[in-house]
C-alpha atoms as a PDB file:
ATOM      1  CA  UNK A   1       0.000   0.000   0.000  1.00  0.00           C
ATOM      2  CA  UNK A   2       1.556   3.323  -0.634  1.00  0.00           C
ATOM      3  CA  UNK A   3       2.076   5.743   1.786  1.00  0.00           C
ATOM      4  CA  UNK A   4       0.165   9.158   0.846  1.00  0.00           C
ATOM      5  CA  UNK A   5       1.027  13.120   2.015  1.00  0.00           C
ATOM      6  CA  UNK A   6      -1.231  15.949   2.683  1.00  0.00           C
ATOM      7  CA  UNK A   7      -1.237  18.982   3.961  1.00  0.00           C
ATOM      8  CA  UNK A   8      -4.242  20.750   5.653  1.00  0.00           C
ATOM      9  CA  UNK A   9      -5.086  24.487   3.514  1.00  0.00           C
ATOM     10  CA  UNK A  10      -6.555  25.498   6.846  1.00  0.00           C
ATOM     11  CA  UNK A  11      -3.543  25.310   9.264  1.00  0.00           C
ATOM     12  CA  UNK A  12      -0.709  23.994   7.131  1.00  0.00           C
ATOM     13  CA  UNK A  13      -0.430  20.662   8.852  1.00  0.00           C
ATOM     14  CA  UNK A  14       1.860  18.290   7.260  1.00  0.00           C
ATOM     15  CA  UNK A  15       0.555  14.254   7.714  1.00  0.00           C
ATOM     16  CA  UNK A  16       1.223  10.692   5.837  1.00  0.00           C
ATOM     17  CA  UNK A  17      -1.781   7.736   5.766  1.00  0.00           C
ATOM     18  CA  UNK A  18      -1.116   4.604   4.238  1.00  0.00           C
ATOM     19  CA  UNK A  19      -4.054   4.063   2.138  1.00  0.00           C
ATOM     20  CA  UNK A  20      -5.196   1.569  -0.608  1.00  0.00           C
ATOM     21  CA  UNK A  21      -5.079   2.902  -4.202  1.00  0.00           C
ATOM     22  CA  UNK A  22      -8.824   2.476  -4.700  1.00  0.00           C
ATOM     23  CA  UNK A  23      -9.346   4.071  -1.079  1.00  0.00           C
ATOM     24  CA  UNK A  24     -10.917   7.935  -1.323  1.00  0.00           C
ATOM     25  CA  UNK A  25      -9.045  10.542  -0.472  1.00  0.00           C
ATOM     26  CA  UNK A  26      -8.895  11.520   3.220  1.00  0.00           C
ATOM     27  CA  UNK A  27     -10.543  15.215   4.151  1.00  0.00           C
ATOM     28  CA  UNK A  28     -10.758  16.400   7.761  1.00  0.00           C
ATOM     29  CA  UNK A  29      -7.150  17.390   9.123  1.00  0.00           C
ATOM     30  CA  UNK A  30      -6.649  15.238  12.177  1.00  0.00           C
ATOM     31  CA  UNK A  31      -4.773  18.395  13.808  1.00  0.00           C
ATOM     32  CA  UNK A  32      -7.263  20.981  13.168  1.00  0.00           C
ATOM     33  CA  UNK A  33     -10.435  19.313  12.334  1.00  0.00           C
ATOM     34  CA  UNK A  34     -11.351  21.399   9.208  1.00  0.00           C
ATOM     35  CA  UNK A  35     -12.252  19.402   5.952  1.00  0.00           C
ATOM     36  CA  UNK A  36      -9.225  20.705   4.072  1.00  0.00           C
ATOM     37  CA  UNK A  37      -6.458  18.514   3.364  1.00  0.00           C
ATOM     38  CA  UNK A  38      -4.840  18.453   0.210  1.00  0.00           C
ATOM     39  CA  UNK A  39      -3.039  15.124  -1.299  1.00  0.00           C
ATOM     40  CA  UNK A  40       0.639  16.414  -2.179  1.00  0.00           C
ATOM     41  CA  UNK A  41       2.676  14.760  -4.830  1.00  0.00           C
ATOM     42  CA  UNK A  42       5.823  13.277  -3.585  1.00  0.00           C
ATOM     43  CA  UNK A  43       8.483  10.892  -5.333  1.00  0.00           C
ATOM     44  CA  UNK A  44       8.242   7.665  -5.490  1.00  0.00           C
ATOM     45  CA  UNK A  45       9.819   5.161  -3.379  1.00  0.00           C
ATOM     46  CA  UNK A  46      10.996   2.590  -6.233  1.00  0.00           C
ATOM     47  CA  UNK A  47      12.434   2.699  -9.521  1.00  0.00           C
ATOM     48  CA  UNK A  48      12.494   0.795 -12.417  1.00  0.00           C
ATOM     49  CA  UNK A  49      15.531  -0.193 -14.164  1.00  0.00           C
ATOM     50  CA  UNK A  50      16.175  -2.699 -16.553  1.00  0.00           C
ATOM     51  CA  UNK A  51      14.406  -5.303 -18.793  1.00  0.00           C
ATOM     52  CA  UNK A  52      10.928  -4.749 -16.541  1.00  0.00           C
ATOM     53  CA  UNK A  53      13.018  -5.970 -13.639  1.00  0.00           C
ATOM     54  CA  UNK A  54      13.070  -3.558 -10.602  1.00  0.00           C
ATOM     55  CA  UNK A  55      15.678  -2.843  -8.073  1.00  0.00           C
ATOM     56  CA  UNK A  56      15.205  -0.606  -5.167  1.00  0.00           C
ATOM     57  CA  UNK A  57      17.813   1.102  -2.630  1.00  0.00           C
ATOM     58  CA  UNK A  58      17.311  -1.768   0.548  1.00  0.00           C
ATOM     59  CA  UNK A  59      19.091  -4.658  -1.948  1.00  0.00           C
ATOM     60  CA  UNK A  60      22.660  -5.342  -1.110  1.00  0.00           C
ATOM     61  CA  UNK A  61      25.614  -8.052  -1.844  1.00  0.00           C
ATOM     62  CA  UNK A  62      24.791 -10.568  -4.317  1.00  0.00           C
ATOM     63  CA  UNK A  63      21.241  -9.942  -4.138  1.00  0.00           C
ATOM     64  CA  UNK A  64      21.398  -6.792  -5.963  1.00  0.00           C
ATOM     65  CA  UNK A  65      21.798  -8.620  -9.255  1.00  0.00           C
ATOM     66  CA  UNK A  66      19.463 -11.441  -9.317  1.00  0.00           C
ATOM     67  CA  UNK A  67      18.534 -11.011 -12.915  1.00  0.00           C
ATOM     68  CA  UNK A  68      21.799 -11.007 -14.142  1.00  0.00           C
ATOM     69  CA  UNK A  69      22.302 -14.336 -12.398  1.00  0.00           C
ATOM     70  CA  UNK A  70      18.724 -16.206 -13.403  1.00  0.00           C
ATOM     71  CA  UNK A  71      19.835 -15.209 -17.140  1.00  0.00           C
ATOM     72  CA  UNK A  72      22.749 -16.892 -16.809  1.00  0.00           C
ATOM     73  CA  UNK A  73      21.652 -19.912 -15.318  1.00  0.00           C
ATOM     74  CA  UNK A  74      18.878 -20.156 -18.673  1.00  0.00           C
ATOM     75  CA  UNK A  75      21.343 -19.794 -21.071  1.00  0.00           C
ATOM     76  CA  UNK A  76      23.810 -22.020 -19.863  1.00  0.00           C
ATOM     77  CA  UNK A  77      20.810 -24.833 -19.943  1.00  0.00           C
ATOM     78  CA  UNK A  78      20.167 -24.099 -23.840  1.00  0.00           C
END
């Protein structure tokens, strides 16, 4: 589930909700009260790199290349 900001127009509070895509939007600030928050748009927390294969920033050692690897493994089977 990704993890949403917004920011209240009423007092300028700053909050994150984790929310389902298909979830509405959330509306009353839970500092003020007011129905006026405002999703922001933030980067992502992923990219995509590659042949459809993804690798992200928390992937170390060998782990990091595990495409390389599987492709290897295929062709060497052929």
């Amino acid at each position: 589930m990704p993890i949403y900001e917004y920011q209240c127009d009423a007092c300028k509070h700053l909050c994150e909700a984790l929310r389902k895509i298909s979830d509405a939007p959330l509306t009353k600030c839970p500092e003020c009260g007011e129905d006026a928050l405002s999703k922001l748009m933030s980067a992502s927390g992923f990219r995509l790199k590659g042949d459809g294969w993804y690798e992200t920033d928390f992937k170390s050692g060998k782990k990091k290349n595990l495409a390389e690897g599987s492709s290897k493994k295929s062709s060497e089977t052929k």
